[in-house]
C-alpha atoms as a PDB file:
ATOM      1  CA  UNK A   1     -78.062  18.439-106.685  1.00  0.00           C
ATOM      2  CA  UNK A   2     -76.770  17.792-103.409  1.00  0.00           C
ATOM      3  CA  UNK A   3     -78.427  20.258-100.377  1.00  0.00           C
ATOM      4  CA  UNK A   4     -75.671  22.571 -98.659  1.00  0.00           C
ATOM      5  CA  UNK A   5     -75.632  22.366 -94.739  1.00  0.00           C
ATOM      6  CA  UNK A   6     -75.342  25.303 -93.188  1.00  0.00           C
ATOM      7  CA  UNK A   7     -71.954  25.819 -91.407  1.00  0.00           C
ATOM      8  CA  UNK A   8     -74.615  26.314 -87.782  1.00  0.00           C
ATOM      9  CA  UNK A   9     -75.917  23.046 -88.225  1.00  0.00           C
ATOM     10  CA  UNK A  10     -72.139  21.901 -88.686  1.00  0.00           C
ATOM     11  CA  UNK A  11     -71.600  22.895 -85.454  1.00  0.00           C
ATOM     12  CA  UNK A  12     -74.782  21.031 -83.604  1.00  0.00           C
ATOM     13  CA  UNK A  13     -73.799  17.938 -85.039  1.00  0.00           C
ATOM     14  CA  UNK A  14     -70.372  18.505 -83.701  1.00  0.00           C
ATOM     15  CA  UNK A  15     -71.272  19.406 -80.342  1.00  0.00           C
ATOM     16  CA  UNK A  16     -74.146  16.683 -79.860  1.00  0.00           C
ATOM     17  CA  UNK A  17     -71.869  13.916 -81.483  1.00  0.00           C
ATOM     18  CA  UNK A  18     -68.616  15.765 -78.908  1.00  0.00           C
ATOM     19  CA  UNK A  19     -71.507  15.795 -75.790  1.00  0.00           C
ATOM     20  CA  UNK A  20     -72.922  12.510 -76.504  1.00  0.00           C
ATOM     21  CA  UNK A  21     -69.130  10.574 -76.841  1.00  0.00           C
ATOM     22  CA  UNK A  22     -68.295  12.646 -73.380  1.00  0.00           C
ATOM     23  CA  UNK A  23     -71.418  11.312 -71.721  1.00  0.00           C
ATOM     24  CA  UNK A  24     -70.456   7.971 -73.031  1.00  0.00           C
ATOM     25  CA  UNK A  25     -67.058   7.621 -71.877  1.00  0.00           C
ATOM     26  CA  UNK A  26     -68.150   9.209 -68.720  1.00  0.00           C
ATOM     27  CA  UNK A  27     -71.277   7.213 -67.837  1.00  0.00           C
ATOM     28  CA  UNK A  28     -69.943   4.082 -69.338  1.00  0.00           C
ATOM     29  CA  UNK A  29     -69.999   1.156 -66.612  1.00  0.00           C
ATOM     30  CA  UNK A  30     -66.569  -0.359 -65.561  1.00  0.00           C
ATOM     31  CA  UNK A  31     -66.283  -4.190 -65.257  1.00  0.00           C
ATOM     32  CA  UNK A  32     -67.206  -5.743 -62.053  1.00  0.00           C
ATOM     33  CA  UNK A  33     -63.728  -6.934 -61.755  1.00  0.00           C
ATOM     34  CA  UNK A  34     -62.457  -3.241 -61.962  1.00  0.00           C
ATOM     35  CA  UNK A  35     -64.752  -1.978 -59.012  1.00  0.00           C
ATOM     36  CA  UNK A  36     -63.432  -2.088 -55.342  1.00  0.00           C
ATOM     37  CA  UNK A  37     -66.097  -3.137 -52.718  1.00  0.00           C
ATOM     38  CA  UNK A  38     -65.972   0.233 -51.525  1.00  0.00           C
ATOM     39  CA  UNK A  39     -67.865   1.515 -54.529  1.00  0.00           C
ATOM     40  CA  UNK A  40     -70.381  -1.246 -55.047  1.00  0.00           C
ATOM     41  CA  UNK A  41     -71.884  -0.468 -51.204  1.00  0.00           C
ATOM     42  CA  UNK A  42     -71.508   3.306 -52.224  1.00  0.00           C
ATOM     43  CA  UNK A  43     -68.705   4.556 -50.162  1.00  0.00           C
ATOM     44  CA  UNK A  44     -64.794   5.209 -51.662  1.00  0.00           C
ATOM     45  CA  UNK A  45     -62.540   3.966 -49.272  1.00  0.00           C
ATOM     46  CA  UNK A  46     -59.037   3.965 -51.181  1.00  0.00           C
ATOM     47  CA  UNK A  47     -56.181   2.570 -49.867  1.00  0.00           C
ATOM     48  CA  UNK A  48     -53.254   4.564 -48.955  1.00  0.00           C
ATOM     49  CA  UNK A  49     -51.069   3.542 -51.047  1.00  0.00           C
ATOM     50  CA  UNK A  50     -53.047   4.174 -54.007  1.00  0.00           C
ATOM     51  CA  UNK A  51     -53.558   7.681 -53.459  1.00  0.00           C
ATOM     52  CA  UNK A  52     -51.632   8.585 -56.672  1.00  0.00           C
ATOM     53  CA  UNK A  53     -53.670   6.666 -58.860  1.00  0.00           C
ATOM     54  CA  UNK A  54     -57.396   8.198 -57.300  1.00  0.00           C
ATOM     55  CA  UNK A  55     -55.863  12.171 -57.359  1.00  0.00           C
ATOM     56  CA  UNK A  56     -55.405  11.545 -61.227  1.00  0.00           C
ATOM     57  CA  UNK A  57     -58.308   9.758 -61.885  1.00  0.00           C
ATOM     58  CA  UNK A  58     -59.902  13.156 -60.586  1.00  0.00           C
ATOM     59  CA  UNK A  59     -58.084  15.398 -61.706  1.00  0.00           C
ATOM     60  CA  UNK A  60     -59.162  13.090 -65.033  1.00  0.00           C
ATOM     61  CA  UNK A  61     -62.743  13.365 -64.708  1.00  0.00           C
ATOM     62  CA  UNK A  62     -62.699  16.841 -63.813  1.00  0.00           C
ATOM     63  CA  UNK A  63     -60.752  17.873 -67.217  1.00  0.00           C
ATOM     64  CA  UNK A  64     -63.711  15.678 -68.769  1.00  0.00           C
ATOM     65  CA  UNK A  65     -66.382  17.406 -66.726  1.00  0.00           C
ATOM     66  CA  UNK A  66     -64.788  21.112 -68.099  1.00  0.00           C
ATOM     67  CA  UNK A  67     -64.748  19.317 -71.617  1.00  0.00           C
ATOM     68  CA  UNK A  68     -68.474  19.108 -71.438  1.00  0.00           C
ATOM     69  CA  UNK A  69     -69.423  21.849 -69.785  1.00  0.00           C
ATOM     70  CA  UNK A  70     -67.725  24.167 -72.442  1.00  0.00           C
ATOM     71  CA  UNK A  71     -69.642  21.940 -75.036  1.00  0.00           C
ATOM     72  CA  UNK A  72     -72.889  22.761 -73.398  1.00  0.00           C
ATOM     73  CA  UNK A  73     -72.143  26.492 -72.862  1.00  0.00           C
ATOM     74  CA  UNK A  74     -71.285  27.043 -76.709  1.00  0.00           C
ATOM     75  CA  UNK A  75     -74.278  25.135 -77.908  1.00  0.00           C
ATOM     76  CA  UNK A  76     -76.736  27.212 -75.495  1.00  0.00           C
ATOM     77  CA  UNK A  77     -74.770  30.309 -77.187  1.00  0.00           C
ATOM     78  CA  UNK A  78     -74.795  29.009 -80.713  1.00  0.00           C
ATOM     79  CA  UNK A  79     -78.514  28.346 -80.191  1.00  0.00           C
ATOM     80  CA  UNK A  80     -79.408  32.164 -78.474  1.00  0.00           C
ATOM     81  CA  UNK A  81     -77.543  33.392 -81.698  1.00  0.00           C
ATOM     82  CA  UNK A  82     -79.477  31.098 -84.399  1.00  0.00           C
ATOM     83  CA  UNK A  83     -82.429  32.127 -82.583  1.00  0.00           C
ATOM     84  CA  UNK A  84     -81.901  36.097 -82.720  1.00  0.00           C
ATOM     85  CA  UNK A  85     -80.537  35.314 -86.383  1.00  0.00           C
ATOM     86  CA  UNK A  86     -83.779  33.484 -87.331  1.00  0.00           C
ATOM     87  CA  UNK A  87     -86.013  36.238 -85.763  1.00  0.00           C
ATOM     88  CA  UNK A  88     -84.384  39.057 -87.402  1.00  0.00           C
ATOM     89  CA  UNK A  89     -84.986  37.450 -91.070  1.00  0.00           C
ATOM     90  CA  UNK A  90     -88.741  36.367 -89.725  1.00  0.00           C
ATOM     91  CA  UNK A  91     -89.460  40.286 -90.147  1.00  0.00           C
ATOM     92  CA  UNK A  92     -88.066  40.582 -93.143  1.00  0.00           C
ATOM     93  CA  UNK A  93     -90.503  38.458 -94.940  1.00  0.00           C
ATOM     94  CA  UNK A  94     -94.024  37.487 -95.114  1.00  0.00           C
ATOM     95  CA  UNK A  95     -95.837  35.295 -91.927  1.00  0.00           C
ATOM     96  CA  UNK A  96     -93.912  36.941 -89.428  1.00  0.00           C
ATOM     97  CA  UNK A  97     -95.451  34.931 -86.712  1.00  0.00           C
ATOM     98  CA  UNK A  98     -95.518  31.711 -88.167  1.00  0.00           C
ATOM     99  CA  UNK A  99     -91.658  32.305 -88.796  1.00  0.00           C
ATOM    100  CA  UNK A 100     -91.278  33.105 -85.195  1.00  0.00           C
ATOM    101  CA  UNK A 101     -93.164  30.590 -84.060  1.00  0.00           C
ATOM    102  CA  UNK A 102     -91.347  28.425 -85.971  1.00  0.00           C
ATOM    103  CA  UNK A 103     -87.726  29.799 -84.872  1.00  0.00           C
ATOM    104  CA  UNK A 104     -89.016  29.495 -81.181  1.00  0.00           C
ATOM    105  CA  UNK A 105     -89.843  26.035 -81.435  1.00  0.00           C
ATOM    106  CA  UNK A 106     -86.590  25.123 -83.050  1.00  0.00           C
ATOM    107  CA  UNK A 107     -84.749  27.069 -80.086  1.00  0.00           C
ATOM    108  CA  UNK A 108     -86.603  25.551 -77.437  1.00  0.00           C
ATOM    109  CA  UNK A 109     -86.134  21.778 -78.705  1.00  0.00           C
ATOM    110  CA  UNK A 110     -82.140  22.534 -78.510  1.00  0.00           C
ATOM    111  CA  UNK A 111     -82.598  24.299 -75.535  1.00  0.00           C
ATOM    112  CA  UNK A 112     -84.603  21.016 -73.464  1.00  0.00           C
ATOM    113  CA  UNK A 113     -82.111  18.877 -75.221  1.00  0.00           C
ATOM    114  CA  UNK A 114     -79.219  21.034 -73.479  1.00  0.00           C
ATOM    115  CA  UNK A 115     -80.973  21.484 -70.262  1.00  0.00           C
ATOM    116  CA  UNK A 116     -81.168  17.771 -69.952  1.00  0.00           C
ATOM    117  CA  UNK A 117     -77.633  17.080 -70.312  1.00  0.00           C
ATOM    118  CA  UNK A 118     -76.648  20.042 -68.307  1.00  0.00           C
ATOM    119  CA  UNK A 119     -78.853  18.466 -65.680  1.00  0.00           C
ATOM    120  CA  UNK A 120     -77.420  15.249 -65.914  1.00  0.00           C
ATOM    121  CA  UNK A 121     -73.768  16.396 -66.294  1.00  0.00           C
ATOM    122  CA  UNK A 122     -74.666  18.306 -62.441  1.00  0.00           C
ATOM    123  CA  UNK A 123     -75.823  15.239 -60.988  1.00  0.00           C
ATOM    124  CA  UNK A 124     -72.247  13.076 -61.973  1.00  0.00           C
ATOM    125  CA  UNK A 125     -70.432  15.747 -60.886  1.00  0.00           C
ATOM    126  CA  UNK A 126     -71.906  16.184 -57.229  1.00  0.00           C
ATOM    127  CA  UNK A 127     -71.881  12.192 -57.429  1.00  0.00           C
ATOM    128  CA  UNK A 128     -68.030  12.500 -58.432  1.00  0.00           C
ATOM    129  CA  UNK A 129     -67.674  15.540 -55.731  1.00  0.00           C
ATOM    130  CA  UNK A 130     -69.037  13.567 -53.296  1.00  0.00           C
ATOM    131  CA  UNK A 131     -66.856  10.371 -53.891  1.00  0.00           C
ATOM    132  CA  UNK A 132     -63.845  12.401 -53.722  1.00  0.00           C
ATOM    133  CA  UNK A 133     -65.053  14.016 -50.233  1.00  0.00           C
ATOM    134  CA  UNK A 134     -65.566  10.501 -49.148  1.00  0.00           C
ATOM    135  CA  UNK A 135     -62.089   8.869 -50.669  1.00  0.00           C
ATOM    136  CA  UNK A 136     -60.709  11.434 -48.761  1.00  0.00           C
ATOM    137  CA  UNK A 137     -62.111  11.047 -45.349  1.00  0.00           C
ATOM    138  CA  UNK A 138     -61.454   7.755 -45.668  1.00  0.00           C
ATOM    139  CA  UNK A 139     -57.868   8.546 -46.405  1.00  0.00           C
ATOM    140  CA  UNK A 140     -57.405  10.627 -43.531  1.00  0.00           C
ATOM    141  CA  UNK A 141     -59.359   8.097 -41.198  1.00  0.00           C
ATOM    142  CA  UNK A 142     -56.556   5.820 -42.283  1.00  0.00           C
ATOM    143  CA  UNK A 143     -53.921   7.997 -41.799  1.00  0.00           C
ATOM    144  CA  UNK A 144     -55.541   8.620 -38.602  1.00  0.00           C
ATOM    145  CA  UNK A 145     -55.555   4.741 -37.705  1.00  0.00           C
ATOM    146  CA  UNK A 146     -51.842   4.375 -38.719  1.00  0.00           C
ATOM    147  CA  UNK A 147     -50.503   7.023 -36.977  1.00  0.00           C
ATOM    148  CA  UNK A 148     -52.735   6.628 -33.587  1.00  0.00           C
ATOM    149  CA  UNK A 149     -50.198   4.273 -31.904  1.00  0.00           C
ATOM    150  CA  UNK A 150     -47.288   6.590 -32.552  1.00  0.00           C
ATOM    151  CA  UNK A 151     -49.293   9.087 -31.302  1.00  0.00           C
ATOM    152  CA  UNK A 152     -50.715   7.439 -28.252  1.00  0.00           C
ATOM    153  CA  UNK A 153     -46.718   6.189 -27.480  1.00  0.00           C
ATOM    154  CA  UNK A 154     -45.669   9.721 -27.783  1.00  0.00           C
ATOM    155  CA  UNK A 155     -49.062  11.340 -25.360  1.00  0.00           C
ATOM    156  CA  UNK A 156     -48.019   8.714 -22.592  1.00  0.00           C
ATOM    157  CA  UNK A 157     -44.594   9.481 -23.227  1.00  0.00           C
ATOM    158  CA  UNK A 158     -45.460  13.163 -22.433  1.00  0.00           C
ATOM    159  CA  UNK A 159     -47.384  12.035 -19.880  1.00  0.00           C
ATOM    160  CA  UNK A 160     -44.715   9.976 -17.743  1.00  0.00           C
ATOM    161  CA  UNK A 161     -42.119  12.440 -18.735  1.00  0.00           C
ATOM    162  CA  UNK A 162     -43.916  15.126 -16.896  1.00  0.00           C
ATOM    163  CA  UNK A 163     -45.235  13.061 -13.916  1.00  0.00           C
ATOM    164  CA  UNK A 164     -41.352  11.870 -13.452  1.00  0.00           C
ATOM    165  CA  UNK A 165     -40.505  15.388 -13.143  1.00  0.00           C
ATOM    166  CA  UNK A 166     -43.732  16.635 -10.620  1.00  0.00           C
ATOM    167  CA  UNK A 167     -42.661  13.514  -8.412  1.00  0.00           C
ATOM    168  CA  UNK A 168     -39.226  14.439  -8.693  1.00  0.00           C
ATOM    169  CA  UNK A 169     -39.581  18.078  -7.732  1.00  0.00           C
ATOM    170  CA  UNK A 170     -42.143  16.760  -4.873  1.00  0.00           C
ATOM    171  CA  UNK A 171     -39.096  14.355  -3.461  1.00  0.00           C
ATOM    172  CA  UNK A 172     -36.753  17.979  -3.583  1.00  0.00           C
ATOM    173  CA  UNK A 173     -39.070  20.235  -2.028  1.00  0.00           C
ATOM    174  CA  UNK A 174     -39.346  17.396   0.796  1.00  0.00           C
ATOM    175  CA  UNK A 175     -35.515  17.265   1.142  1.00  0.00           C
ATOM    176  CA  UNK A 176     -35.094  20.718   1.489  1.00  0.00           C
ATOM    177  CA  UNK A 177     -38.073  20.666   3.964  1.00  0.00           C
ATOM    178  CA  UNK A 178     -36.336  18.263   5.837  1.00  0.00           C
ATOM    179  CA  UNK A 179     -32.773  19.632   5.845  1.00  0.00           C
ATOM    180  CA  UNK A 180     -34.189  23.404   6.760  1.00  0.00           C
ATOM    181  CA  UNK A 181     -34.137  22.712  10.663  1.00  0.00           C
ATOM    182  CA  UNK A 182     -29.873  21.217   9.973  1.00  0.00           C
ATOM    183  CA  UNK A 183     -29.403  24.565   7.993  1.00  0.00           C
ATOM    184  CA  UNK A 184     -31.274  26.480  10.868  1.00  0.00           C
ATOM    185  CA  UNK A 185     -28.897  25.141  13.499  1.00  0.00           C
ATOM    186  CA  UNK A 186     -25.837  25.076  11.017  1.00  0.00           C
ATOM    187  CA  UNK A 187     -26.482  28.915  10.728  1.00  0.00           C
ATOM    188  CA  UNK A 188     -26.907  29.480  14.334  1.00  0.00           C
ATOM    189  CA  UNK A 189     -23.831  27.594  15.086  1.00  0.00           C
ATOM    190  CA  UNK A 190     -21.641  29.640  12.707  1.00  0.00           C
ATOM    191  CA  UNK A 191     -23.257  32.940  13.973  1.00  0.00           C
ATOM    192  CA  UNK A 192     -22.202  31.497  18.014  1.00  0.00           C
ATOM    193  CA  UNK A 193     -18.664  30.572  16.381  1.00  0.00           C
ATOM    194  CA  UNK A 194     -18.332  34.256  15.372  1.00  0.00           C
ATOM    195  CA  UNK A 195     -20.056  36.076  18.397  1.00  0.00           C
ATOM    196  CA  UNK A 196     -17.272  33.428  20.476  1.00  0.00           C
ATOM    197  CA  UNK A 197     -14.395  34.854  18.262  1.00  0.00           C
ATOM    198  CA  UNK A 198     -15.553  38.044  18.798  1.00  0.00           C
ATOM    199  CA  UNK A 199     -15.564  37.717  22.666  1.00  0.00           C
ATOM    200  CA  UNK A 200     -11.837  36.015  22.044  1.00  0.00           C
ATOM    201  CA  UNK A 201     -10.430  38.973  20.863  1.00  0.00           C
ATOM    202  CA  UNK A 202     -11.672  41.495  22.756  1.00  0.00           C
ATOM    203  CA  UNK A 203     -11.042  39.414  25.934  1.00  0.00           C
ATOM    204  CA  UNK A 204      -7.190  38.948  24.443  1.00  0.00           C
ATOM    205  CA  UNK A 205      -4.679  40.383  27.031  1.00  0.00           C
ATOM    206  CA  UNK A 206      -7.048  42.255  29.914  1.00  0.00           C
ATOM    207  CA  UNK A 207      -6.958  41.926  33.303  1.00  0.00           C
ATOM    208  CA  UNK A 208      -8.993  39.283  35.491  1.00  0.00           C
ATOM    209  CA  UNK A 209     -12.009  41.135  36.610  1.00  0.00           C
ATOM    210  CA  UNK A 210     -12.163  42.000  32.710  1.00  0.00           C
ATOM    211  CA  UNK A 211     -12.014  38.214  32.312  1.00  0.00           C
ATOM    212  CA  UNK A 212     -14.932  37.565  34.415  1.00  0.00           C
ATOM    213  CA  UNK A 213     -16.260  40.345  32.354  1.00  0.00           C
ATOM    214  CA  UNK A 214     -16.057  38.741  29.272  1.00  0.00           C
ATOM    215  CA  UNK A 215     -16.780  35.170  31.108  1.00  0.00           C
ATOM    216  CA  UNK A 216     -20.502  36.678  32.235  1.00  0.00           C
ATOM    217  CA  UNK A 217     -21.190  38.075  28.571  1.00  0.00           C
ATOM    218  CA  UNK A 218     -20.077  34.646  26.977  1.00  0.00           C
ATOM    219  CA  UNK A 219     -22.822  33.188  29.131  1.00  0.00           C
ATOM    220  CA  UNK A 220     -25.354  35.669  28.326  1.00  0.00           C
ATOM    221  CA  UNK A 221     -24.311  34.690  24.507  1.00  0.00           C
ATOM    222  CA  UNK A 222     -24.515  31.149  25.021  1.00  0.00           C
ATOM    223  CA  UNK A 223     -27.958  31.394  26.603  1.00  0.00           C
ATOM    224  CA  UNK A 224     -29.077  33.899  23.806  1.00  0.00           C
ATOM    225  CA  UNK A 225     -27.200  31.232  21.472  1.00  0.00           C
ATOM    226  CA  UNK A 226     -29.583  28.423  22.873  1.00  0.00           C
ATOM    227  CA  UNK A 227     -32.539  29.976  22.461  1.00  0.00           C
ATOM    228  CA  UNK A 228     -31.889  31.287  19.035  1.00  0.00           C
ATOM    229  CA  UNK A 229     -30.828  27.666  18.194  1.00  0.00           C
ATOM    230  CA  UNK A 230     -34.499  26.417  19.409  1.00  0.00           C
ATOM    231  CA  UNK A 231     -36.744  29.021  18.078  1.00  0.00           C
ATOM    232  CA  UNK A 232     -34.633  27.750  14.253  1.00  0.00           C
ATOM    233  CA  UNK A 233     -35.798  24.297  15.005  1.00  0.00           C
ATOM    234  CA  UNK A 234     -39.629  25.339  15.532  1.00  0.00           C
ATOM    235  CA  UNK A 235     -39.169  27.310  12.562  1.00  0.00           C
ATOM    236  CA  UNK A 236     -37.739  24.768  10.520  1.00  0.00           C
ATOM    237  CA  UNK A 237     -40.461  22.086  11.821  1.00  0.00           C
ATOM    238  CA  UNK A 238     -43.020  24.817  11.162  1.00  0.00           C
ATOM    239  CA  UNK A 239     -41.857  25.410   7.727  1.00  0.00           C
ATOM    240  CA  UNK A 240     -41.639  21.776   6.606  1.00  0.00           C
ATOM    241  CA  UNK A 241     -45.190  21.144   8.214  1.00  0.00           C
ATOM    242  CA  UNK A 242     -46.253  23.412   5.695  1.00  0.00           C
ATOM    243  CA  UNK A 243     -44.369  22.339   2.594  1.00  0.00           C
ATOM    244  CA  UNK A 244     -45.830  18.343   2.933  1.00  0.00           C
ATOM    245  CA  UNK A 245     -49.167  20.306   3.325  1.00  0.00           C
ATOM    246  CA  UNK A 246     -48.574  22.150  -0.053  1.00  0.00           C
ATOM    247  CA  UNK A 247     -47.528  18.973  -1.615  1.00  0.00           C
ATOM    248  CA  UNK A 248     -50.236  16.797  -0.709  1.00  0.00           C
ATOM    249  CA  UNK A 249     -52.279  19.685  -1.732  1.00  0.00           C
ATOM    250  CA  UNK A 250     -50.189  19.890  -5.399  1.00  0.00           C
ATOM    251  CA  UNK A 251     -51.638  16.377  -5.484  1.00  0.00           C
ATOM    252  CA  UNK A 252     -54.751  16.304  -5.119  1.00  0.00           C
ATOM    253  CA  UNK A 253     -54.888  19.035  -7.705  1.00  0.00           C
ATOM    254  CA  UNK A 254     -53.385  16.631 -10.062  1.00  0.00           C
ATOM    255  CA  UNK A 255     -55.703  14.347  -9.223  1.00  0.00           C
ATOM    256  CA  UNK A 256     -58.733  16.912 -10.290  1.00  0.00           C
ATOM    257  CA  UNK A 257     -57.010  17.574 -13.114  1.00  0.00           C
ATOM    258  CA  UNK A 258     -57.133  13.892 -14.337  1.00  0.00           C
ATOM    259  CA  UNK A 259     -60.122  13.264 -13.464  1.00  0.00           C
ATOM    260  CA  UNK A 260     -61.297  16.516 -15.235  1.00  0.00           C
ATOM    261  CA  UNK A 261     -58.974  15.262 -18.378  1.00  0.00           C
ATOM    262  CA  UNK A 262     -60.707  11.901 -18.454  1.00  0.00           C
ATOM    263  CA  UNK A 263     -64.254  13.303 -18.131  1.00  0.00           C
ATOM    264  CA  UNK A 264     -63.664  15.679 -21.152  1.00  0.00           C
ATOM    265  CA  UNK A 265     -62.122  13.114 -23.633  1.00  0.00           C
ATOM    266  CA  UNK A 266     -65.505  11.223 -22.654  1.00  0.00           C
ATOM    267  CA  UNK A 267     -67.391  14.063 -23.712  1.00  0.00           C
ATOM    268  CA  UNK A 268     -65.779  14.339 -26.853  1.00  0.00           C
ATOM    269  CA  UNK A 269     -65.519  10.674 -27.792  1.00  0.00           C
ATOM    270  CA  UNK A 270     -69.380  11.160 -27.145  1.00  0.00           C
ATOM    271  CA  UNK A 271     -69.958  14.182 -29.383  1.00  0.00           C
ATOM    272  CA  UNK A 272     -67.717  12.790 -31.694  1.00  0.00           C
ATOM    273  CA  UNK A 273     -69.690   9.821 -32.348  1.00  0.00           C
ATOM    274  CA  UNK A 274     -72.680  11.511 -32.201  1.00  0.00           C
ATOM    275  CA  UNK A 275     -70.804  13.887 -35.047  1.00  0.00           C
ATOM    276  CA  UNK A 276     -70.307  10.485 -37.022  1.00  0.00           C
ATOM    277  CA  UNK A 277     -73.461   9.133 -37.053  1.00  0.00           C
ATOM    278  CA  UNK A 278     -75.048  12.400 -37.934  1.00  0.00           C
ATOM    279  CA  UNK A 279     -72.683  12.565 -41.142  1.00  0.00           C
ATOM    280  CA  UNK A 280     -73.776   9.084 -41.820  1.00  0.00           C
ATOM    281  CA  UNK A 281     -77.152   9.785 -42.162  1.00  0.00           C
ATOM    282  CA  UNK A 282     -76.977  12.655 -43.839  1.00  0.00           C
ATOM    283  CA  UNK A 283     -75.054  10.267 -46.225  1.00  0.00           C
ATOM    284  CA  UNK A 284     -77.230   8.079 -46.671  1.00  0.00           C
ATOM    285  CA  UNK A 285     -80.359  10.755 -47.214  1.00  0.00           C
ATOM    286  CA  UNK A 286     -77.861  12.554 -49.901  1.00  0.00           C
ATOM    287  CA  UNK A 287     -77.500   9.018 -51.610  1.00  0.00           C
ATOM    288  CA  UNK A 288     -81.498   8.634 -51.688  1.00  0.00           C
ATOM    289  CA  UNK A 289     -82.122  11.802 -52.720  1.00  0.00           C
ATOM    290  CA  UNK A 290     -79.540  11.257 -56.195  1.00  0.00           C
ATOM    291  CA  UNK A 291     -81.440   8.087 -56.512  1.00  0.00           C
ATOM    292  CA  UNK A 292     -84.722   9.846 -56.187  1.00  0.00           C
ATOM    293  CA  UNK A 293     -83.204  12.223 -59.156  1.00  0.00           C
ATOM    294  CA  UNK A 294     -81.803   9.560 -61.333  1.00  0.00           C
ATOM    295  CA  UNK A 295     -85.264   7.702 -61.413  1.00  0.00           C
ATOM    296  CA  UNK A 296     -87.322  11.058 -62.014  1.00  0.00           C
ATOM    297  CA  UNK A 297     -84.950  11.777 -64.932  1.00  0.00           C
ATOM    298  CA  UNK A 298     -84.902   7.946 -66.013  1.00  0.00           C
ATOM    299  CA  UNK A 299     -89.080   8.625 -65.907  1.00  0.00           C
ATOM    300  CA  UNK A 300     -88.649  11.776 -67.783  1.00  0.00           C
ATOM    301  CA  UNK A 301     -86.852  10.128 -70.402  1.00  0.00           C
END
């Protein structure tokens, strides 16, 4: 007479033999061939170009990682319930603790066996998180790298661009400077030309001692003419004095403001590399503490 299993144990078998192929096909070595020099020395640099390929490789392993996970979560239920199951009938009978005892140790055997793959399961999947976080920064550093001389032609670009146009409006504010004493006198003149008009027409059919009159107060307006005509000229000279002083002063501010450019980009090529090498080693201790794990679990084993 053949012994029935019960339909529980049918469902251990199924999830150890479902946990144990998913830890197989996970944790199964690829040939050497198949391995990129990248992830023998620990760090997943992936080309550009295969991008594609490494997203659904992930997307991949973290399907198998939810496969497993749900495997372990209904055998630690399946085992609470067996347990609570087991105790409740222990009370119904005779050697109630020895029945307990016995259920407990049954629980607790599936429960280590569970916590050890759940442990192990954690530790591929920060290893497989931590791949990914370094396939991408290596993507983006090479996306970085391929686009840095497009964007260093474009920042210089920028750069000449708006140094052409400082210089140019420099080279205007000069020209006007110089042209303001020729406006000056041009205005004067054109003021004398209608004062002289003026003088024309009111001196326009008088008599003669009106026309020494008018002669005396055209000389008076000449003279007042002259000296309007001179105080423009120090004002213009006055005024363009102090427009090359406001240029030269423009540019020596642009000269701070280089110099100030160039000392922060030092500062931040400096903190960025000290930014790098920090991430490195914290790397490298991350590495040697998973290796520290793998051989205490390898020595628990």
């Amino acid at each position: 007479m053949q012994a029935h299993t019960p339909v529980w144990a049918q469902s251990e078998a199924a999830s150890q033999e479902a946990v144990s192929t998913s830890t197989a096909s996970a944790t199964s070595p690829m040939p050497s061939e198949a391995l990129p020099a990248s992830a023998a020395s620990g760090v997943a640099a992936v080309p550009p170009n295969d991008a594609s390929d490494a997203a659904a490789k992930a997307a991949a392993q973290a399907k198998d990682f939810d496969t497993r996970q749900a495997v372990l979560d209904r055998r630690a239920a399946e085992n609470n319930y067996r347990y609570a199951v087991a105790e409740h009938n222990c009370y119904s009978g005779f050697f109630v603790n020895h029945c307990l005892g016995k259920a407990r140790d049954q629980m607790r055997v599936v429960q280590a066996d569970i916590r050890q793959k759940q442990l192990a399961l954690d530790v591929e999947q920060r290893a497989a998180h931590a791949q990914q976080r370094d396939r991408q920064a290596a993507l983006q550093r090479a996306q970085d790298e391929a686009d840095a001389p497009q964007r260093a032609a474009n920042e210089a670009r920028n750069v000449q661009a708006y140094e052409d146009k400082q210089r140019q409006n420099a080279l205007d504010q000069a020209q006007r400077a110089a042209e303001a004493p020729q406006r000056a006198v041009n205005v004067a003149t054109y003021e004398e030309k209608q004062r002289q008009h003026a003088l024309d027409e009111a001196n326009r059919g008088v008599s003669v001692p009106q026309g020494v009159s008018g002669a005396t107060a055209y000389g008076e307006s000449q003279s007042a003419f002259q000296a309007q005509l001179e105080a423009a000229r120090r004002q213009g000279q006055q005024q363009a004095q102090e427009r090359v002083e406001r240029v030269q002063h423009y540019q020596q501010k642009q000269t701070d403001a280089a110099q100030h450019k160039a000392d922060v980009e030092a500062r931040q090529k400096q903190a960025a590399e000290k930014a790098a090498q920090q991430q490195q080693q914290q790397q490298q201790e991350q590495q040697q503490r998973q290796e520290q794990q793998r051989e205490q679990q390898e020595q628990d084993q």
